[in-house]
C-alpha atoms as a PDB file:
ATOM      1  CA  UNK A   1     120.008 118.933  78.202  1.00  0.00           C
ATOM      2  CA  UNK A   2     121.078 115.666  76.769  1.00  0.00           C
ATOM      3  CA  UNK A   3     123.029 114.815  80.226  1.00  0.00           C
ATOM      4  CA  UNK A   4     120.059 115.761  81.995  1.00  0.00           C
ATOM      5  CA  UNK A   5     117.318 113.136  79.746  1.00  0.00           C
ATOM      6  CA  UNK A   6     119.877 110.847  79.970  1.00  0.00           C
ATOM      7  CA  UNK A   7     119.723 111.265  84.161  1.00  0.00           C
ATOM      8  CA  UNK A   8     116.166 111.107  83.743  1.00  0.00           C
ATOM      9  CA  UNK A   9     116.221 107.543  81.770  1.00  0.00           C
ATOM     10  CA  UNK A  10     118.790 106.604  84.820  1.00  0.00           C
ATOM     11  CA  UNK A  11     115.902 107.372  87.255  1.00  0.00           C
ATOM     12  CA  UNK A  12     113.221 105.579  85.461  1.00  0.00           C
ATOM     13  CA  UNK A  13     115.626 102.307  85.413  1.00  0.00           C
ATOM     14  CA  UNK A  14     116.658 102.596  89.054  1.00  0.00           C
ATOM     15  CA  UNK A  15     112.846 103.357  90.313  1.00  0.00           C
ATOM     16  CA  UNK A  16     111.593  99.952  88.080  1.00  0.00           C
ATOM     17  CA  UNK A  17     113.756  97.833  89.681  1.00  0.00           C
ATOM     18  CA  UNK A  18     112.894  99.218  92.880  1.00  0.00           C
ATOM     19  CA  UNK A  19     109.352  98.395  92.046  1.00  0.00           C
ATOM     20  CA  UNK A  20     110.140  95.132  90.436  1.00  0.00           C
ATOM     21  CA  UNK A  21     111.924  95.046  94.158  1.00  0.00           C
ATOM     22  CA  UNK A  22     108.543  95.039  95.918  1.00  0.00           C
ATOM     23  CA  UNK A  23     107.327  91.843  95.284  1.00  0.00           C
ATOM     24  CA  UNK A  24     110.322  90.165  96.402  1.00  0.00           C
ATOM     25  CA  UNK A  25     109.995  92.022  99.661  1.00  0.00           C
ATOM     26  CA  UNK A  26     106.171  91.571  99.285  1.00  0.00           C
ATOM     27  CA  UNK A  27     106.529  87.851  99.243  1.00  0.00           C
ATOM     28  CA  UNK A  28     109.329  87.847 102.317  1.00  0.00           C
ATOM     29  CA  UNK A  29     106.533  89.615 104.663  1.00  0.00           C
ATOM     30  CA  UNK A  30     103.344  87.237 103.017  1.00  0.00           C
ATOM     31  CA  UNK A  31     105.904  84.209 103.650  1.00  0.00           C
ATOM     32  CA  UNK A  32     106.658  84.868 107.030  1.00  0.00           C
ATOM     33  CA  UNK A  33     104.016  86.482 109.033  1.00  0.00           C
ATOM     34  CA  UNK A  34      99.951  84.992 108.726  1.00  0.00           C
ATOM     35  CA  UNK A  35      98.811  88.604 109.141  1.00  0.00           C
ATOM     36  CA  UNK A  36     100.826  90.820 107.215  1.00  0.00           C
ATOM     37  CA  UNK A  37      98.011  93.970 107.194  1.00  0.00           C
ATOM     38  CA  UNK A  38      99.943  95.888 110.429  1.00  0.00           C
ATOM     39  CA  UNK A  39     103.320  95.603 108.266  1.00  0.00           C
ATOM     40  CA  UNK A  40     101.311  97.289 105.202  1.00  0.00           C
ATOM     41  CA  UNK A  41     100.371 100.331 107.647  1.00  0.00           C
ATOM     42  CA  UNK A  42     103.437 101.309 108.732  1.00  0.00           C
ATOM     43  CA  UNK A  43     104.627 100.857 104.785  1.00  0.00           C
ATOM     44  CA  UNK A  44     102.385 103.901 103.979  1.00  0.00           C
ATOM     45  CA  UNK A  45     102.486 105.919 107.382  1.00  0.00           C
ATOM     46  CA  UNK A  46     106.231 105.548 106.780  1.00  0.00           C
ATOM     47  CA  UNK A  47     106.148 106.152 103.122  1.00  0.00           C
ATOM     48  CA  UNK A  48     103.624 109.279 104.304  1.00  0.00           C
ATOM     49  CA  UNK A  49     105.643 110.939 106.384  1.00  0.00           C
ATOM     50  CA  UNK A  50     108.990 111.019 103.968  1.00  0.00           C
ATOM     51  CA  UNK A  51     106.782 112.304 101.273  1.00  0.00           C
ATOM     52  CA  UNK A  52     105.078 114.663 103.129  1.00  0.00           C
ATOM     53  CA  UNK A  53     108.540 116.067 105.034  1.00  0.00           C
ATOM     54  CA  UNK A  54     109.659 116.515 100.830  1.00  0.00           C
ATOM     55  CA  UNK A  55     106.298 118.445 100.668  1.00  0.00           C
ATOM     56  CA  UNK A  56     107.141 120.573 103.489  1.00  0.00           C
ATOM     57  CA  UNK A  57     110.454 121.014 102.111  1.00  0.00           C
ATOM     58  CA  UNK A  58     109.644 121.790  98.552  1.00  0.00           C
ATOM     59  CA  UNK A  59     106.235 123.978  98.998  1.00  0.00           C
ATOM     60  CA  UNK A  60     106.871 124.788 102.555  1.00  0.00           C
ATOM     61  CA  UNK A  61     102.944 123.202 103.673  1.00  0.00           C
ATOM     62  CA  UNK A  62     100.818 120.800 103.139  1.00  0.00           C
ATOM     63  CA  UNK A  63      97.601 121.580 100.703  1.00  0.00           C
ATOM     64  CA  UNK A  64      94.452 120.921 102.904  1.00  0.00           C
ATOM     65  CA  UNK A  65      91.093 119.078 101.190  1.00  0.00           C
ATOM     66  CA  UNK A  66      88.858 121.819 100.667  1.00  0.00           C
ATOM     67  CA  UNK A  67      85.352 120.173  99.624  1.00  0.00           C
ATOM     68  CA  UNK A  68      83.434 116.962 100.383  1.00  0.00           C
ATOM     69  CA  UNK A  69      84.491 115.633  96.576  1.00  0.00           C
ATOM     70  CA  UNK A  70      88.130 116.461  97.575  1.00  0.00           C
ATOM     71  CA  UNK A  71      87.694 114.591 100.519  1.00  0.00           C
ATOM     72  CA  UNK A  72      86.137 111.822  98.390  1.00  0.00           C
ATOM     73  CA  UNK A  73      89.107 111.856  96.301  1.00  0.00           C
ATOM     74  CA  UNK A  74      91.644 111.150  99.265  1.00  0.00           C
ATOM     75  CA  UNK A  75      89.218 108.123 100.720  1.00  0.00           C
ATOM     76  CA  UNK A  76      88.986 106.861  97.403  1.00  0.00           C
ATOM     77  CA  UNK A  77      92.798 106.832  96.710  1.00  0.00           C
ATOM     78  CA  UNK A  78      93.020 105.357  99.728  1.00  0.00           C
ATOM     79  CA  UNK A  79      90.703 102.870  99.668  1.00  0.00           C
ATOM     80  CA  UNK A  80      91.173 101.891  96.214  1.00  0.00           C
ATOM     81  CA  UNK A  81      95.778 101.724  95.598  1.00  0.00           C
ATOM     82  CA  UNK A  82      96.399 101.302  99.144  1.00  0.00           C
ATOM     83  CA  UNK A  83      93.686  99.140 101.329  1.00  0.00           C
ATOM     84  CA  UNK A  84      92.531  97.380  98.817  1.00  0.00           C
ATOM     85  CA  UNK A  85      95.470  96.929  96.490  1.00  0.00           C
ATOM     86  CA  UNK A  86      96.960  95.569  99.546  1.00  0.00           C
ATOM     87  CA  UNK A  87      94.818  93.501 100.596  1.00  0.00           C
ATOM     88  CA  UNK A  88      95.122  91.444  97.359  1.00  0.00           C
ATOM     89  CA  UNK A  89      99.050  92.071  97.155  1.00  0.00           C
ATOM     90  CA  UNK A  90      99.727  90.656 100.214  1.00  0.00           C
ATOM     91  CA  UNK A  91      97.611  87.941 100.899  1.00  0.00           C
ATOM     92  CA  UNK A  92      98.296  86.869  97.225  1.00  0.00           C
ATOM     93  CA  UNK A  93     101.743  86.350  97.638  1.00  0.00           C
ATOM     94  CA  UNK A  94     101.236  83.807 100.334  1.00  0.00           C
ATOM     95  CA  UNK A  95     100.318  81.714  97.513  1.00  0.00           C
ATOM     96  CA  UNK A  96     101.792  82.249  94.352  1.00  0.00           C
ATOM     97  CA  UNK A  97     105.790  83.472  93.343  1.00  0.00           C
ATOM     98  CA  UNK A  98     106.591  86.662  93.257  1.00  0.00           C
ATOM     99  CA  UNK A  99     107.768  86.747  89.908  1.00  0.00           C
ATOM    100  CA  UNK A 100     104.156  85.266  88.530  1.00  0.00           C
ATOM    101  CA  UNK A 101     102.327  87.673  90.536  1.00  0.00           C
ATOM    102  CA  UNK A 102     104.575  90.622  88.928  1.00  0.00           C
ATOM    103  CA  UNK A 103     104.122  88.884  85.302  1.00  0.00           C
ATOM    104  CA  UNK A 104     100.244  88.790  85.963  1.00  0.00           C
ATOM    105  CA  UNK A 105     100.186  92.591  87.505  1.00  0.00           C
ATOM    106  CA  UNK A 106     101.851  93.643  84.316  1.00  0.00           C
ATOM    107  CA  UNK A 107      98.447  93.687  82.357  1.00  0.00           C
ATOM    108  CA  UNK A 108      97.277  96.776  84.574  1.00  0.00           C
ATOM    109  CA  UNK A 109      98.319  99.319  80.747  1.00  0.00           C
ATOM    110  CA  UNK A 110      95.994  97.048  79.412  1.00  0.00           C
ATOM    111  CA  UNK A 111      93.249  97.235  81.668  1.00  0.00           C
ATOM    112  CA  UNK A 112      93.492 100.880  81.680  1.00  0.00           C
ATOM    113  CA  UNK A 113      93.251 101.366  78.079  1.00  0.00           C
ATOM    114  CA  UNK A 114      90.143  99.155  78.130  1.00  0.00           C
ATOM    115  CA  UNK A 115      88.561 100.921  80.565  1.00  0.00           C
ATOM    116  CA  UNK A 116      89.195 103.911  79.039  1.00  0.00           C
ATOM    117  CA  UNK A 117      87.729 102.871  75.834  1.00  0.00           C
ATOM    118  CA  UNK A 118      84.571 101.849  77.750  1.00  0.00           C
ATOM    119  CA  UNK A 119      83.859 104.831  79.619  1.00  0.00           C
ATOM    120  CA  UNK A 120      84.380 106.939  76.298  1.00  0.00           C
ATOM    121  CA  UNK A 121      87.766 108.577  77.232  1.00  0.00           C
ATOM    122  CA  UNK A 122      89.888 106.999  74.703  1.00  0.00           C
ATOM    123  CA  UNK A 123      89.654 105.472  71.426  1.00  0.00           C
ATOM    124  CA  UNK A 124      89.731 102.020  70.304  1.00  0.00           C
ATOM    125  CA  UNK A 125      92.225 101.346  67.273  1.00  0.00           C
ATOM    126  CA  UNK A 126      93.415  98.183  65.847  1.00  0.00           C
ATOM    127  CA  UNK A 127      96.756  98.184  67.003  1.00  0.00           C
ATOM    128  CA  UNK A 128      95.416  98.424  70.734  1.00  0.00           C
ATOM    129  CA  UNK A 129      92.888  96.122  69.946  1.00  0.00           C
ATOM    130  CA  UNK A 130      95.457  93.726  69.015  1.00  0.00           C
ATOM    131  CA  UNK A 131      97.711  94.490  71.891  1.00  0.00           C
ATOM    132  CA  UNK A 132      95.116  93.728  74.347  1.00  0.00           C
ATOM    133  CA  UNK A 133      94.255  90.146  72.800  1.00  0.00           C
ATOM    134  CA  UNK A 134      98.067  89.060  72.824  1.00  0.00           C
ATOM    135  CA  UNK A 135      98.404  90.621  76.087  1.00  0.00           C
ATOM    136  CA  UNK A 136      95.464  89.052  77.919  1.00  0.00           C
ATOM    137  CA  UNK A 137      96.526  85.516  76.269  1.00  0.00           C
ATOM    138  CA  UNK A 138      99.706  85.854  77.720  1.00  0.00           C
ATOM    139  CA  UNK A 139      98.241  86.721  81.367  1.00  0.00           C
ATOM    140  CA  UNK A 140      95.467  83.828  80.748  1.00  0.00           C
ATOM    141  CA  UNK A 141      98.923  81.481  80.223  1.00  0.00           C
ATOM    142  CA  UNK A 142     100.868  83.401  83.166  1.00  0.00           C
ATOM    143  CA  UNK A 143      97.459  82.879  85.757  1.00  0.00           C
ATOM    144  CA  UNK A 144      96.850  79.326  84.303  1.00  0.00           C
ATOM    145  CA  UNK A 145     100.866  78.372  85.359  1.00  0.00           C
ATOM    146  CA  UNK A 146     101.215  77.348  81.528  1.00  0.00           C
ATOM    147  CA  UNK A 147      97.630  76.955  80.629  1.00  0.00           C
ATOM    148  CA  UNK A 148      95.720  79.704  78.908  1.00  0.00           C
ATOM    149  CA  UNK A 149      92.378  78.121  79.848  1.00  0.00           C
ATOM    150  CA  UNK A 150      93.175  77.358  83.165  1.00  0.00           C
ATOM    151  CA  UNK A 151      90.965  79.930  84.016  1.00  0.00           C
ATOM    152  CA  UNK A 152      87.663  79.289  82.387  1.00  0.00           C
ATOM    153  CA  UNK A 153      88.190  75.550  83.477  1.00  0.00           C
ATOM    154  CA  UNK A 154      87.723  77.122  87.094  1.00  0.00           C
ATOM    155  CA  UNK A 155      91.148  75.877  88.108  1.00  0.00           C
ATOM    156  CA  UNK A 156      93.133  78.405  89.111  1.00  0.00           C
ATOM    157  CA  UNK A 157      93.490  79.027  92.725  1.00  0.00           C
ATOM    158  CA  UNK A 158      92.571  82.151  95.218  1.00  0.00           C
ATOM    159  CA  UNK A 159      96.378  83.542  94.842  1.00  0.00           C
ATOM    160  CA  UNK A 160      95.862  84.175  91.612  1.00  0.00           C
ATOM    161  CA  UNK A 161      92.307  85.779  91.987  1.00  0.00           C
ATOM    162  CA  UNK A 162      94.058  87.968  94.824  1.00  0.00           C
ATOM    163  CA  UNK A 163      96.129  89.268  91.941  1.00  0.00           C
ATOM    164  CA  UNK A 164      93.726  90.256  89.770  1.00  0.00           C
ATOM    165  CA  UNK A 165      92.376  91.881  92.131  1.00  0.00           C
ATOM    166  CA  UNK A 166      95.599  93.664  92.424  1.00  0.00           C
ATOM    167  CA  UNK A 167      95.286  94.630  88.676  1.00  0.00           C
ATOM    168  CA  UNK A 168      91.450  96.092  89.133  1.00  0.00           C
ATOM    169  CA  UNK A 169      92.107  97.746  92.456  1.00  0.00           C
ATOM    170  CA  UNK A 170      95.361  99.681  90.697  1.00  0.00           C
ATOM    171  CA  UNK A 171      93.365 100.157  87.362  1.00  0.00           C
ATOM    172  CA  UNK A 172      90.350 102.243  89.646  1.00  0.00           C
ATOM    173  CA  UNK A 173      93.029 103.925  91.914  1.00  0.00           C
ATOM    174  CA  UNK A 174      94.640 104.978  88.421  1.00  0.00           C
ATOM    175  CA  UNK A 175      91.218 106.931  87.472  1.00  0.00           C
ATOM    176  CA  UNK A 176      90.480 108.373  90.721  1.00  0.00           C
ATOM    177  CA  UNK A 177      94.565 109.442  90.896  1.00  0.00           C
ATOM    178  CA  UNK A 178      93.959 111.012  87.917  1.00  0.00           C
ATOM    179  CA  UNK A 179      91.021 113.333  88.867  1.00  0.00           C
ATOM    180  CA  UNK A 180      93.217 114.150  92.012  1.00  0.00           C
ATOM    181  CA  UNK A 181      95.951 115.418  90.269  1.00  0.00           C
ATOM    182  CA  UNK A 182      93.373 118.028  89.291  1.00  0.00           C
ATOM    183  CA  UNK A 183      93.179 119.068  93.139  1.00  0.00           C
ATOM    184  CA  UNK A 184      96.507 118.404  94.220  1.00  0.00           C
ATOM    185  CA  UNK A 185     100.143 117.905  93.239  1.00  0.00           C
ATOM    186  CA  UNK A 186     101.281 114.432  92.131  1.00  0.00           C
ATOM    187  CA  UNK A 187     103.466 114.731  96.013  1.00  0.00           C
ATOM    188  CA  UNK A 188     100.093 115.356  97.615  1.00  0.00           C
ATOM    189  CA  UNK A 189      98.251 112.809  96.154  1.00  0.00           C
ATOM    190  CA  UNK A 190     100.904 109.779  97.251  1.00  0.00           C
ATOM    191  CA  UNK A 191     100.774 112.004 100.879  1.00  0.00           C
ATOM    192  CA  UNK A 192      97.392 111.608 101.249  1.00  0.00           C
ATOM    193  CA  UNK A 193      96.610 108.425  99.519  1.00  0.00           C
ATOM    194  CA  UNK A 194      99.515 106.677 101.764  1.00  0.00           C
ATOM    195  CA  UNK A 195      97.587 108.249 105.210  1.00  0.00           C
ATOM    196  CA  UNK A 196      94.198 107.497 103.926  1.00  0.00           C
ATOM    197  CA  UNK A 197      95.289 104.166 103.080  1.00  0.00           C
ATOM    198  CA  UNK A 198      96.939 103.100 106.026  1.00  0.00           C
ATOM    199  CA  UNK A 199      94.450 103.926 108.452  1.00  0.00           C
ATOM    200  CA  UNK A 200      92.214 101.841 106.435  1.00  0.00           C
ATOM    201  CA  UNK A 201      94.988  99.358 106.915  1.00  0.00           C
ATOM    202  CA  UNK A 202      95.441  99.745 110.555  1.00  0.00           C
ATOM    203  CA  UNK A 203      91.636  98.868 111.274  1.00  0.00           C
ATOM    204  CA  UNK A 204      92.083  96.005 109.211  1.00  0.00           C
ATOM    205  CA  UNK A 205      95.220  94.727 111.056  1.00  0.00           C
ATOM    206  CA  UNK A 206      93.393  95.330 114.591  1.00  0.00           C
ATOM    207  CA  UNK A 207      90.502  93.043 113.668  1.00  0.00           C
ATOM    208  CA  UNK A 208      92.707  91.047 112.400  1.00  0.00           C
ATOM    209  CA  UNK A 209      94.802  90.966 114.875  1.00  0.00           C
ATOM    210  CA  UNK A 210      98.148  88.864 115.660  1.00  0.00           C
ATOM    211  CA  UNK A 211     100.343  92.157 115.516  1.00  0.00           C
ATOM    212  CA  UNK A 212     103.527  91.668 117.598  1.00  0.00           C
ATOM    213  CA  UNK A 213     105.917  93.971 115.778  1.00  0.00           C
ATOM    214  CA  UNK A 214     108.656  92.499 118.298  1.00  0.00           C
ATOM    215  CA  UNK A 215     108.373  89.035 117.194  1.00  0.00           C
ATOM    216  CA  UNK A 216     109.076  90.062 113.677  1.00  0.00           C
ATOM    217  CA  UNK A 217     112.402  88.900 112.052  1.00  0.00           C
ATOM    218  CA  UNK A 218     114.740  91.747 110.705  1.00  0.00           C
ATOM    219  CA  UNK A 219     113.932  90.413 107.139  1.00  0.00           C
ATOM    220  CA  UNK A 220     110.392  91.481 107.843  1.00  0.00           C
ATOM    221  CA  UNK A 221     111.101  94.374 108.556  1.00  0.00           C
ATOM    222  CA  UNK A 222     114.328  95.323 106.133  1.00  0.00           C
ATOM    223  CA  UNK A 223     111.227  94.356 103.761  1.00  0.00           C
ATOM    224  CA  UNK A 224     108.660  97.202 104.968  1.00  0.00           C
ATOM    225  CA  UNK A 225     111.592  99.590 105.175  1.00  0.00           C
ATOM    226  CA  UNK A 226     112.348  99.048 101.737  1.00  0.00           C
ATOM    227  CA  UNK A 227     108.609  98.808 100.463  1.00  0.00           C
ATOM    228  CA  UNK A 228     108.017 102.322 102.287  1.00  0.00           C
ATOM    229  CA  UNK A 229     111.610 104.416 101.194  1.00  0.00           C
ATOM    230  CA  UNK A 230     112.189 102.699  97.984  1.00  0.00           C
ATOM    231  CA  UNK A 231     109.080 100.666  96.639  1.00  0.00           C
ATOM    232  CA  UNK A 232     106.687 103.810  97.228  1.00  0.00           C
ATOM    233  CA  UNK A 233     108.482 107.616  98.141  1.00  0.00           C
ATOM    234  CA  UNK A 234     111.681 107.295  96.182  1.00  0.00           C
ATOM    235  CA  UNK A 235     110.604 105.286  93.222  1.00  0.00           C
ATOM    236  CA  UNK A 236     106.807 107.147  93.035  1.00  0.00           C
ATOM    237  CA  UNK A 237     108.368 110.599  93.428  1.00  0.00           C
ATOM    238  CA  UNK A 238     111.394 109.496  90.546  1.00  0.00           C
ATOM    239  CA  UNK A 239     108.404 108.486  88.377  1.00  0.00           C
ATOM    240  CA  UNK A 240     106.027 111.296  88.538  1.00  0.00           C
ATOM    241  CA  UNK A 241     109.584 113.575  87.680  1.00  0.00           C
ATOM    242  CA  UNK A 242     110.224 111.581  84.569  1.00  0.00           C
ATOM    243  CA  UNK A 243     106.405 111.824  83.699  1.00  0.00           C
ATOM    244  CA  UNK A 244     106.932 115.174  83.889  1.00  0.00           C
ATOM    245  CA  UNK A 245     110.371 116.426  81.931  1.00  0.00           C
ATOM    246  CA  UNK A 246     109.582 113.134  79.352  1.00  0.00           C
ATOM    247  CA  UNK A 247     105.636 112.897  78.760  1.00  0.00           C
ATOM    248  CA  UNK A 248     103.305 110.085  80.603  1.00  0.00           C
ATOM    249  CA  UNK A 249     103.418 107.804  77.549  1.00  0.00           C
ATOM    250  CA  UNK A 250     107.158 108.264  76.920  1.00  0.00           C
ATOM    251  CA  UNK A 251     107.637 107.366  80.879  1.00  0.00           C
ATOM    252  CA  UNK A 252     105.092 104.923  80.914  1.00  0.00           C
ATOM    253  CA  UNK A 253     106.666 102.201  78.512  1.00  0.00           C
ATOM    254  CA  UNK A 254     109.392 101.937  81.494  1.00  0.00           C
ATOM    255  CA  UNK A 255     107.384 100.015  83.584  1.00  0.00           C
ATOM    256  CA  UNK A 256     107.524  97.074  81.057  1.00  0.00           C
ATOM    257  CA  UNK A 257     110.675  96.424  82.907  1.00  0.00           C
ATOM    258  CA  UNK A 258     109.114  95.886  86.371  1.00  0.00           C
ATOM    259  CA  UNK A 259     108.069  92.129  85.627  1.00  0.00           C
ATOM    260  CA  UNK A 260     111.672  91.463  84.137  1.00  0.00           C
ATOM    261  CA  UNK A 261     113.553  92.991  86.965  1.00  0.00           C
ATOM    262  CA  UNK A 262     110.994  91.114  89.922  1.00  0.00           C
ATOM    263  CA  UNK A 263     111.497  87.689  87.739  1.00  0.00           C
ATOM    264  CA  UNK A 264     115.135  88.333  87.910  1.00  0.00           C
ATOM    265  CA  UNK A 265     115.409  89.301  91.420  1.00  0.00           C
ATOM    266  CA  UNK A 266     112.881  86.907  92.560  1.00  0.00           C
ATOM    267  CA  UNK A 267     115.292  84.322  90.894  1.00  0.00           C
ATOM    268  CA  UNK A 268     118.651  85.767  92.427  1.00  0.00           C
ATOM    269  CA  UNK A 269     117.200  86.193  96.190  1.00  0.00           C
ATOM    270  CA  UNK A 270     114.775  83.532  96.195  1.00  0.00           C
ATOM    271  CA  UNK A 271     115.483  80.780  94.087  1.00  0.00           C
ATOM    272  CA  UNK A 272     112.199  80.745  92.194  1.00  0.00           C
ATOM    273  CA  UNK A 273     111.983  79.515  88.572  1.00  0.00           C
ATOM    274  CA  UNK A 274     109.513  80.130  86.915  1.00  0.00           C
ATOM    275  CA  UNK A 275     108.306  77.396  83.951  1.00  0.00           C
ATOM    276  CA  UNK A 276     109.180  77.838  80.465  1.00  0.00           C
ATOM    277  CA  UNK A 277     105.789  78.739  79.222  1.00  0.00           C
ATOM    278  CA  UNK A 278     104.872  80.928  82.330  1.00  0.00           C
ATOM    279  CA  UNK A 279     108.064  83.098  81.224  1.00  0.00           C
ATOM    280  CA  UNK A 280     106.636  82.888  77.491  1.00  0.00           C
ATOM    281  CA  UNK A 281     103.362  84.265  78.656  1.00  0.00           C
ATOM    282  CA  UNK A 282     105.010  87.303  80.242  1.00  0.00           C
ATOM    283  CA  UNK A 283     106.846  88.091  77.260  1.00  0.00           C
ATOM    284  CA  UNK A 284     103.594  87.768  75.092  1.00  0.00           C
ATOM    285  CA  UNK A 285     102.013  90.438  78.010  1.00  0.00           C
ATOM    286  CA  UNK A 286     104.885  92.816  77.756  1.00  0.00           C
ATOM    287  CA  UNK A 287     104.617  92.818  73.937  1.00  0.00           C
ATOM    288  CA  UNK A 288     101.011  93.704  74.344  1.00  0.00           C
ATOM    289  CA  UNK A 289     101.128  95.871  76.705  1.00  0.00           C
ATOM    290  CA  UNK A 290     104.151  97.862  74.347  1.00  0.00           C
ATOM    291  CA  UNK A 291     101.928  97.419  71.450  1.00  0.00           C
ATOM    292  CA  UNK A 292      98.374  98.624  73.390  1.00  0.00           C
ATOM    293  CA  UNK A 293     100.633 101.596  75.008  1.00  0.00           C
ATOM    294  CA  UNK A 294     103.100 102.553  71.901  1.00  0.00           C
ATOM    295  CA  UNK A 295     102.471 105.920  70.515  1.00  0.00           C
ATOM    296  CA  UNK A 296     102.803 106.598  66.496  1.00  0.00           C
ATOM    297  CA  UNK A 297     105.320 108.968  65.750  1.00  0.00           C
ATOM    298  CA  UNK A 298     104.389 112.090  63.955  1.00  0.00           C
ATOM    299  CA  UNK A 299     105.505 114.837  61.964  1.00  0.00           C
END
């Protein structure tokens, strides 16, 4: 048992720093291509089809949408953690680091837990009360490059809005994930989020336009390869595992270390450095974010 937890923990590490891994790659496809969106649909149709061939494996089909609210569900998914989410992910990174953007997109606990307060679902103590405030002043110092009021000052630029948009786009797909895990299993949701996504994607990229998959260098796509196996059907399937032999709060506190491991990689493989006080205000969001998302021991 112990050998196996301790496998488990393994898991959780490995699948963080795959995610913190994304934005590196995230910010190699933003850098070098003007129209990233056809790059982002193949991520998910990729993504799709290894975690639907697990599916197949494991179950031996794939659950069909029964009702129009089912349906709803997948669109919504869709729309919400993949279109959307990438929208703001990708275009965002043409303008700000990778390792700020990860520092910035670690306030999505928080965000979650306020939103659940709001709409009734959870309550509102004082410890998460005071885990939000430090946690949003640290983002507000993270957004602002070093100043916390950057952002009421209406000086902070549209890479940094994209962001946040990252953060509310993840918080809603979060919610509607949730009432799909009702319908489906947590495989079927990322298989059908990841198809309903990327053909949201795909329209996108042909209005866009600009797609010649041939012209693109092999760090573009080494990138999308690694977003699809690793950022999204390895790491999301590792996840939902540990969620499930350790508890979603007990798994959850792991993804504090996706903003450390993208500021270290984003150091190691591209040379950024972040500022002294943008590094202080993503320690000051991970300490909130711990604090908002810690759970009291009991007897």
């Amino acid at each position: 048992m112990a050998a196996s937890r301790r496998l488990t923990y393994l898991k959780l590490v490995v699948a963080m720093a795959m995610w913190g891994g994304t934005w590196i790659a995230g910010r190699i496809i933003a850098q070098e291509l003007s129209a990233p969106l056809a790059v982002a649909a193949l991520r998910f149709v990729l993504a799709g089809l290894v975690v639907g061939g697990a599916l197949m494996l494991g179950e031996g089909r794939l659950p069909w949408p029964e009702t129009r609210g089912d349906w709803g569900l997948v669109w919504g998914l869709g729309f919400f953690g993949i279109f959307l989410y990438g929208l703001c992910f990708f275009f965002g990174l043409q303008h700000i680091a990778a390792g700020r953007g990860a520092l910035v997109v670690a306030l999505n606990p928080v965000v979650i837990v306020l939103l659940a307060w709001l709409t009734g679902r959870e309550a509102m103590s004082p410890r998460k009360a005071l885990g939000c405030l430090i946690a949003t002043a640290g983002c507000l110092t993270v957004i602002g490059n070093g100043d916390p009021l950057a952002l009421l000052r209406g000086t902070i630029g549209i890479g940094e809005w994209l962001i946040l948009g990252c953060v509310l786009s993840w918080s809603a797909y979060t919610f509607i994930g949730w009432r799909a895990t009702h319908r489906f299993s947590a495989q079927a949701t990322t298989f059908y989020a990841s198809f309903s996504g990327a053909v949201l994607l795909a329209l996108a990229a042909m209005i866009q336009g600009d797609i010649d998959p041939a012209a693109w260098s092999w760090r573009v796509w080494a990138s999308m390869v690694f977003l699809a196996v690793f950022g999204t059907a390895i790491a999301y399937t590792w996840f939902t595992a540990a969620v499930h032999a350790l508890g979603a709060g007990q798994a959850s506190v792991f993804i504090n270390l996706v903003p450390v491991f993208a500021v270290l990689q984003a150091a190691l493989l591209l040379d950024e450095r972040l500022a002294p006080s943008v590094l202080g205000g993503g320690l000051l969001v991970i300490a909130g974010v711990w604090l908002t998302t810690r759970k009291k021991e009991t007897r």
